[in-house]
N, C-alpha and C. Protein backbone atom coordinates (compact mmCIF):
# COMPACT_ATOMS: atom_id res chain seq x y z
N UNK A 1 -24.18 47.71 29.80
CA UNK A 1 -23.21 46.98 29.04
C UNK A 1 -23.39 45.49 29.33
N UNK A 2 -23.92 44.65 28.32
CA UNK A 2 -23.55 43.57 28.20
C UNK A 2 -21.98 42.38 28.55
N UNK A 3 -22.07 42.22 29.79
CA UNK A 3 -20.76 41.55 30.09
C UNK A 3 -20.77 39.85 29.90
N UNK A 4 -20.40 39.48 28.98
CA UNK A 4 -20.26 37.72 29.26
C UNK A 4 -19.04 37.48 29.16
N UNK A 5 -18.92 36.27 29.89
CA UNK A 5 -18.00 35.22 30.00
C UNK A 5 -17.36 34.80 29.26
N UNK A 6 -15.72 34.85 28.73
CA UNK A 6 -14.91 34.37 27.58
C UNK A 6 -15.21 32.97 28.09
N UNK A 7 -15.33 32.29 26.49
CA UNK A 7 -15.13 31.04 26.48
C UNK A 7 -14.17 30.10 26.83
N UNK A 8 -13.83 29.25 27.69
CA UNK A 8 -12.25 28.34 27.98
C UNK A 8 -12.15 28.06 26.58
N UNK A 9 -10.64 28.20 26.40
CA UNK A 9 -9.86 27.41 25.26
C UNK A 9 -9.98 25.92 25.11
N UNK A 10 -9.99 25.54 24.42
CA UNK A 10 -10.55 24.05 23.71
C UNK A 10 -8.74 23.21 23.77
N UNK A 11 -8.69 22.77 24.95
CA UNK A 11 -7.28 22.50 24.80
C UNK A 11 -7.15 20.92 24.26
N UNK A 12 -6.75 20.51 23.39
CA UNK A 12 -6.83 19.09 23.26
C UNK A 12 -5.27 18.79 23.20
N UNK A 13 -5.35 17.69 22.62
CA UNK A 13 -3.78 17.17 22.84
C UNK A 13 -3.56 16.75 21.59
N UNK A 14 -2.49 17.12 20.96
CA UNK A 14 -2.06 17.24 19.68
C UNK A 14 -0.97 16.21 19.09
N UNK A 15 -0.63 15.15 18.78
CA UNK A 15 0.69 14.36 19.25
C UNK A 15 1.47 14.80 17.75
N UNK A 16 2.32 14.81 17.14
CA UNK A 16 3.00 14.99 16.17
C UNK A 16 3.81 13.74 16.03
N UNK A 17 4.24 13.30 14.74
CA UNK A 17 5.15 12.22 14.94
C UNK A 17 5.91 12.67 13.46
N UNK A 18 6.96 12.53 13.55
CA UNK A 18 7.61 12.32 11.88
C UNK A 18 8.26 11.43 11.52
N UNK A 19 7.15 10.90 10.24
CA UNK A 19 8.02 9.84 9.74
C UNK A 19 8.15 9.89 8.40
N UNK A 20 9.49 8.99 7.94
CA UNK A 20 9.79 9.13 6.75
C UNK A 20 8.93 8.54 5.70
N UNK A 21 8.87 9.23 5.11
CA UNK A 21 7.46 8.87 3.51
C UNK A 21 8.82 8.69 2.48
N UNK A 22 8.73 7.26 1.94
CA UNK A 22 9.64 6.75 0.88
C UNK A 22 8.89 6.69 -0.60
N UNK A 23 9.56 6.79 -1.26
CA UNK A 23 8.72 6.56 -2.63
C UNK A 23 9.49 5.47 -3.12
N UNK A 24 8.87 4.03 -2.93
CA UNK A 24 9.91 3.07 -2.99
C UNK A 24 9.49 2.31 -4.16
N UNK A 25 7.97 2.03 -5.11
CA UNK A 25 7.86 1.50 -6.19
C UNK A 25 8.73 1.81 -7.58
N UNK A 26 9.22 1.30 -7.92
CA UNK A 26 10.39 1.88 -8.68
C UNK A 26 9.29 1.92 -10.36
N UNK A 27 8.95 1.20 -10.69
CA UNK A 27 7.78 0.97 -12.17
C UNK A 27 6.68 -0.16 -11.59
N UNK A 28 5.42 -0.13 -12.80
CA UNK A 28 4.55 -1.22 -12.93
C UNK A 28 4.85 -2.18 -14.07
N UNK A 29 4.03 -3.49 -13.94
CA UNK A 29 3.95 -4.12 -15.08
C UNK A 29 2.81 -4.09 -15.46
N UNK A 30 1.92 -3.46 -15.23
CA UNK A 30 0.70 -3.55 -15.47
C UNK A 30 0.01 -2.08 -15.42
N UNK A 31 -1.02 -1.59 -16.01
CA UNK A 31 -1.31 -0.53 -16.16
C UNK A 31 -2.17 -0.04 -15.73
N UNK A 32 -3.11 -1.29 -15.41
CA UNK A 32 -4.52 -0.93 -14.16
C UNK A 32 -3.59 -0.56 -13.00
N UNK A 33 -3.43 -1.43 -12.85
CA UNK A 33 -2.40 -1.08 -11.26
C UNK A 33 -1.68 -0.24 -10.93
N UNK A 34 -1.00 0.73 -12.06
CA UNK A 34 -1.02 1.95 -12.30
C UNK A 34 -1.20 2.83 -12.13
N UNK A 35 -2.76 3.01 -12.98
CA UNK A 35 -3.78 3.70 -12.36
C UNK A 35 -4.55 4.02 -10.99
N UNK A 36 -4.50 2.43 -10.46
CA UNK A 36 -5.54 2.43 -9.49
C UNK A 36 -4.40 2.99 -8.23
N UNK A 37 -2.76 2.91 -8.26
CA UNK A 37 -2.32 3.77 -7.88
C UNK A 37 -2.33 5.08 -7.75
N UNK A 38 -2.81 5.59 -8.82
CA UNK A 38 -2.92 6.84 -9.11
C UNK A 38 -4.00 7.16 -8.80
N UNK A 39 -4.83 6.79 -8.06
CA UNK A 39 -6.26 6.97 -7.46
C UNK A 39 -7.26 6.81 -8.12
N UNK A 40 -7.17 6.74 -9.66
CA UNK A 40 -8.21 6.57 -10.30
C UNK A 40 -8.99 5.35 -10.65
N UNK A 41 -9.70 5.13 -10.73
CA UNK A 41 -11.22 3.96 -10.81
C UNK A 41 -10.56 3.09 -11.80
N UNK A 42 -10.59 1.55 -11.55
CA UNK A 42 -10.71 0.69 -12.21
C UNK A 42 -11.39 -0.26 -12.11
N UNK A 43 -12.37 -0.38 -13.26
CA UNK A 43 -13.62 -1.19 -13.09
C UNK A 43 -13.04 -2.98 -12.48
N UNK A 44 -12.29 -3.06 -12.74
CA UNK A 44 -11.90 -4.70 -12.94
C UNK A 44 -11.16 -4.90 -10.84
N UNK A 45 -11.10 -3.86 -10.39
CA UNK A 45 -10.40 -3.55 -8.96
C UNK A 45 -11.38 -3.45 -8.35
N UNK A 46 -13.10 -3.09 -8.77
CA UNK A 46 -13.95 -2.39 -8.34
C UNK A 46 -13.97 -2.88 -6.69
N UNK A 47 -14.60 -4.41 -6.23
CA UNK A 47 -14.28 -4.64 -4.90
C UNK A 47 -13.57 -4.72 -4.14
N UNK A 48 -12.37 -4.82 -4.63
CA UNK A 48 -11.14 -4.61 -3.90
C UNK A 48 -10.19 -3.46 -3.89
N UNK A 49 -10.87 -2.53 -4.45
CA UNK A 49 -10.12 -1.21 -4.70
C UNK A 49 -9.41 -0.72 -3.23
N UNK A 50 -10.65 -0.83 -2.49
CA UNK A 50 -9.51 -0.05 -0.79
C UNK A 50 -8.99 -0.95 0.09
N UNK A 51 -8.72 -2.12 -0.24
CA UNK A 51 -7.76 -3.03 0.08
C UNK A 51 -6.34 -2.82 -0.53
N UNK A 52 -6.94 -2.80 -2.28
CA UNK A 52 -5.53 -3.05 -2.94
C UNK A 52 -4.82 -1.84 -2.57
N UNK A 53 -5.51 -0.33 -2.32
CA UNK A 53 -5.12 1.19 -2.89
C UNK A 53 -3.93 1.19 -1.21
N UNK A 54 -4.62 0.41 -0.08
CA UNK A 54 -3.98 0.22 1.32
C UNK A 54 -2.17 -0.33 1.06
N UNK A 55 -2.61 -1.79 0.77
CA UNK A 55 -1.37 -2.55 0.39
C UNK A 55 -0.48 -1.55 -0.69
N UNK A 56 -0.49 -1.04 -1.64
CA UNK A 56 -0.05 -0.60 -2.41
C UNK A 56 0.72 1.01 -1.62
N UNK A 57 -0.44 1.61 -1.13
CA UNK A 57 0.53 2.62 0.15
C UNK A 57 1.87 1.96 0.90
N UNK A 58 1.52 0.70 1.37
CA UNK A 58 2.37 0.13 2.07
C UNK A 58 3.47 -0.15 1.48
N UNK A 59 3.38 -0.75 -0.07
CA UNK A 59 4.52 -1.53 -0.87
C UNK A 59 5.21 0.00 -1.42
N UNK A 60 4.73 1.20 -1.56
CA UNK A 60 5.09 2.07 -1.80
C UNK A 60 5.85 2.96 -0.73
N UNK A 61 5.63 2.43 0.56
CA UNK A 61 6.84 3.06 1.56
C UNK A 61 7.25 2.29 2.25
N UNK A 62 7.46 0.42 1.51
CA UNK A 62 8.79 -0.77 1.85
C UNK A 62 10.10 0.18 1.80
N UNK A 63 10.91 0.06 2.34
CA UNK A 63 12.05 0.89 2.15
C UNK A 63 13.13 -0.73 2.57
N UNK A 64 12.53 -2.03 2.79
CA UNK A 64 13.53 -2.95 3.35
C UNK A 64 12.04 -4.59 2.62
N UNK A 65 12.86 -5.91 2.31
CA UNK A 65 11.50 -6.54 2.06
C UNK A 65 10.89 -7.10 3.39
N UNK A 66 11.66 -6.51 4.53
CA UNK A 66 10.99 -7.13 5.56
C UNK A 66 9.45 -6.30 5.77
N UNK A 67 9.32 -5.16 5.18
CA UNK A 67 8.35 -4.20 5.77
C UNK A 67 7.05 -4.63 5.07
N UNK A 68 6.94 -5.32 4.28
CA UNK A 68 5.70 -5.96 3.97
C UNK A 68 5.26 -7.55 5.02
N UNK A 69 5.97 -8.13 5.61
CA UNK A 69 5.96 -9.05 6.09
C UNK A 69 4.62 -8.42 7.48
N UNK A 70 4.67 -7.41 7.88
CA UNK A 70 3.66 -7.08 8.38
C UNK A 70 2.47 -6.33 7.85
N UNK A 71 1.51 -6.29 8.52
CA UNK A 71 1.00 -7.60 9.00
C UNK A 71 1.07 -9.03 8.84
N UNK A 72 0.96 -10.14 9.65
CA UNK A 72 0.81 -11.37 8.65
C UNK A 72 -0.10 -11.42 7.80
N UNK A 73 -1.44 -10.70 7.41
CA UNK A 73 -2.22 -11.13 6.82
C UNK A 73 -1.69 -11.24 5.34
N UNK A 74 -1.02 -10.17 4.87
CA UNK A 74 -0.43 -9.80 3.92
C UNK A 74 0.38 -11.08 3.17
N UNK A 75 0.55 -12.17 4.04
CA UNK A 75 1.63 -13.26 3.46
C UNK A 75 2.60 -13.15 2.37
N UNK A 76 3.80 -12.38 2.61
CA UNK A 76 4.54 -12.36 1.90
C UNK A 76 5.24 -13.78 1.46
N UNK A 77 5.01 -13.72 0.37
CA UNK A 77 6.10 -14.91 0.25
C UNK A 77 6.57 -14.82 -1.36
N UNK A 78 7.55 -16.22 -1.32
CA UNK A 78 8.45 -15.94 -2.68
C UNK A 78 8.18 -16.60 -3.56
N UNK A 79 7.72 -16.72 -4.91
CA UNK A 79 6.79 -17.34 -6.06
C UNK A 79 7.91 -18.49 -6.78
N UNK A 80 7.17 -19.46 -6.93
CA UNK A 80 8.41 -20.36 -7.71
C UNK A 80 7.21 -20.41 -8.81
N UNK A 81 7.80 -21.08 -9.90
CA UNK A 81 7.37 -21.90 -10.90
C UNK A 81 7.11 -21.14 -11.95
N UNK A 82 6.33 -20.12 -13.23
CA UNK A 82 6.49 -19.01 -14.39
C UNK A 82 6.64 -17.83 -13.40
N UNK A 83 6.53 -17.62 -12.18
CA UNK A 83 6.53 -16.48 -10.83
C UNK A 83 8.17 -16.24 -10.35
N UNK A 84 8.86 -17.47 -10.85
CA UNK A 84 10.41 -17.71 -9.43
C UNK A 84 10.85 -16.47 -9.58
N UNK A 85 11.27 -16.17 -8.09
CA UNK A 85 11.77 -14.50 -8.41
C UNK A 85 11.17 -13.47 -7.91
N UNK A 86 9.72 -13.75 -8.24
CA UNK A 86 8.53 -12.69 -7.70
C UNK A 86 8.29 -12.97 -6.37
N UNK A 87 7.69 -11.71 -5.70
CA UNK A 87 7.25 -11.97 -4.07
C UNK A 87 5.79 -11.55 -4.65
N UNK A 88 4.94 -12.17 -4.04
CA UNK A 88 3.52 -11.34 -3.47
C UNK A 88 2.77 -11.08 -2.31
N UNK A 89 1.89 -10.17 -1.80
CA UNK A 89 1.34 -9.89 -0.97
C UNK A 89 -0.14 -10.34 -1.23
N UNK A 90 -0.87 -10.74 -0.08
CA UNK A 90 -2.26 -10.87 -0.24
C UNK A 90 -3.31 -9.89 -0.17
N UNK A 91 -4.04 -9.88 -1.01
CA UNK A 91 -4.79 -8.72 -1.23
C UNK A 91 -6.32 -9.69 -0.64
N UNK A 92 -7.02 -10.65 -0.91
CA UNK A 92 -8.09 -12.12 -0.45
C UNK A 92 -7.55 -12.98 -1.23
N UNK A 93 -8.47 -14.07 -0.90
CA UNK A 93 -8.12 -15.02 -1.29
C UNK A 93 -8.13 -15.51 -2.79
N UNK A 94 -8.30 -14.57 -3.86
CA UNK A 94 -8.05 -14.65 -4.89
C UNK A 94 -7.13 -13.36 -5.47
N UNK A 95 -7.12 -12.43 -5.28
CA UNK A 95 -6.39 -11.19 -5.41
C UNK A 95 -4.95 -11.18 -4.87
N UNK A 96 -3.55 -10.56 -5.67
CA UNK A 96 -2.52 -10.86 -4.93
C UNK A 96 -1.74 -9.53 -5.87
N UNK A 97 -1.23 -9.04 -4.70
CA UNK A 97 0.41 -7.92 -5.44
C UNK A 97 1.53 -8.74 -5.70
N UNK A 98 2.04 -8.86 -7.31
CA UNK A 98 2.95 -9.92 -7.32
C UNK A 98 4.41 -8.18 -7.55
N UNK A 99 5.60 -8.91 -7.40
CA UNK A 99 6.15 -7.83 -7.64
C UNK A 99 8.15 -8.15 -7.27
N UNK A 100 8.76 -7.37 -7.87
CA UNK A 100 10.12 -8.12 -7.95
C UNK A 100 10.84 -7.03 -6.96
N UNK A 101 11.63 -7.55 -6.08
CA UNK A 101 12.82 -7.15 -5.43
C UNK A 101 13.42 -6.15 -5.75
N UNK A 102 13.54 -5.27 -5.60
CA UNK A 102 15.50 -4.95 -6.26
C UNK A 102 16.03 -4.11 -4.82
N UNK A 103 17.33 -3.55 -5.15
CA UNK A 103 17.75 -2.68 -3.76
C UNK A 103 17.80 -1.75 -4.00
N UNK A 104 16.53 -0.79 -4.86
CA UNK A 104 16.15 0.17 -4.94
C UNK A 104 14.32 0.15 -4.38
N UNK A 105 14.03 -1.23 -4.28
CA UNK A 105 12.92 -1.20 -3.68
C UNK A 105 11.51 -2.21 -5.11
N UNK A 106 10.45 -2.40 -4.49
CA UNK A 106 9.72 -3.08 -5.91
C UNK A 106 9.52 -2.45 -7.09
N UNK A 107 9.58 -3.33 -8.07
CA UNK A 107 9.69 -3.31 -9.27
C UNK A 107 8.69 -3.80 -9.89
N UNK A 108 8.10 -3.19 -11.33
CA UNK A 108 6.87 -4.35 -12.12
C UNK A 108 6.26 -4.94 -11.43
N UNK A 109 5.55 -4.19 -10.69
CA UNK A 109 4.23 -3.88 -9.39
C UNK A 109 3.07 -4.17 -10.63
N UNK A 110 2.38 -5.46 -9.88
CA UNK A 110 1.05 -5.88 -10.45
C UNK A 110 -0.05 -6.44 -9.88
N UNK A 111 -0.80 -6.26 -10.05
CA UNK A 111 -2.15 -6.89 -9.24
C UNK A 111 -2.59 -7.84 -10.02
N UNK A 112 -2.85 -9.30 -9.58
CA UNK A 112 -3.16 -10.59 -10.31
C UNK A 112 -4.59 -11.28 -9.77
N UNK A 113 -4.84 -11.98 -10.45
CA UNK A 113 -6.30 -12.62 -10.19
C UNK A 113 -5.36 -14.32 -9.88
N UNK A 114 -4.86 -14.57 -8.70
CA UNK A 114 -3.72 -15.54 -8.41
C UNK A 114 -4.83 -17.63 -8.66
N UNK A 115 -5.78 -17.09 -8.95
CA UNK A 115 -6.78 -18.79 -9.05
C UNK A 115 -7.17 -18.80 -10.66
C-alpha cells in the first residue's frame, strides 16, 4: 500500500471588510459619459478611459461633496463663469468631470475637454 503524506492546508489570511456601495450619480448630461460608465468603449475617451472609468467609480459612491476632495489630485473645485454652480474633478490636464451638486448626490455627470 502506497502511504503518502496529506498535504498542510494552505492557510492564508483572509481580511473581510464591509462597506457601503452607494449609487450616488443621480443622471448624465452627456451620453459618452454614459456609456463609458456603462463600461462600454468610447472612441473619443480612448486614452483616458481607465482614469475617467476610476474617477467616475468614485463620483458614483460620493455619498457627501467632501468625498471627492480626496485624493488631492482630483482638485475639486467650484466653476464660475458659463460653469457657476458646477464642481469638477481632474481627470489630466486637459480632461475634467464637470458635474452639479444636489442632496441626492451628482447630477448631469459629464466629461469635458476643459482647454
Amino acid at each position: 500500500m502506497d502511504v503518502r503524506p496529506m498535504p498542510m492546508p494552505d492557510f492564508r489570511c483572509i481580511a473581510i471588510y464591509r462597506l457601503p456601495i452607494y449609487d450616488m450619480i443621480q443622471s448624465f448630461r452627456c451620453s459618452d459619459t454614459a456609456e463609458l460608465f456603462a463600461g462600454r468603449c468610447v472612441p473619443r475617451f480612448g486614452n483616458i478611459r481607465a482614469v475617467a472609468e476610476r474617477k467616475l467609480r468614485l463620483l458614483q459612491s460620493a455619498s457627501t461633496l467632501e468625498f471627492p476632495r480626496s485624493p488631492p489630485g482630483n482638485r475639486l473645485q467650484l466653476l464660475a463663469g458659463d460653469r457657476k454652480g458646477r464642481y469638477s474633478i481632474r481627470i489630466n490636464e486637459q480632461w475634467r468631470i464637470c458635474f452639479i451638486w444636489t442632496h441626492d448626490g451628482p447630477a448631469a455627470v459629464e466629461i469635458i475637454d476643459y482647454h
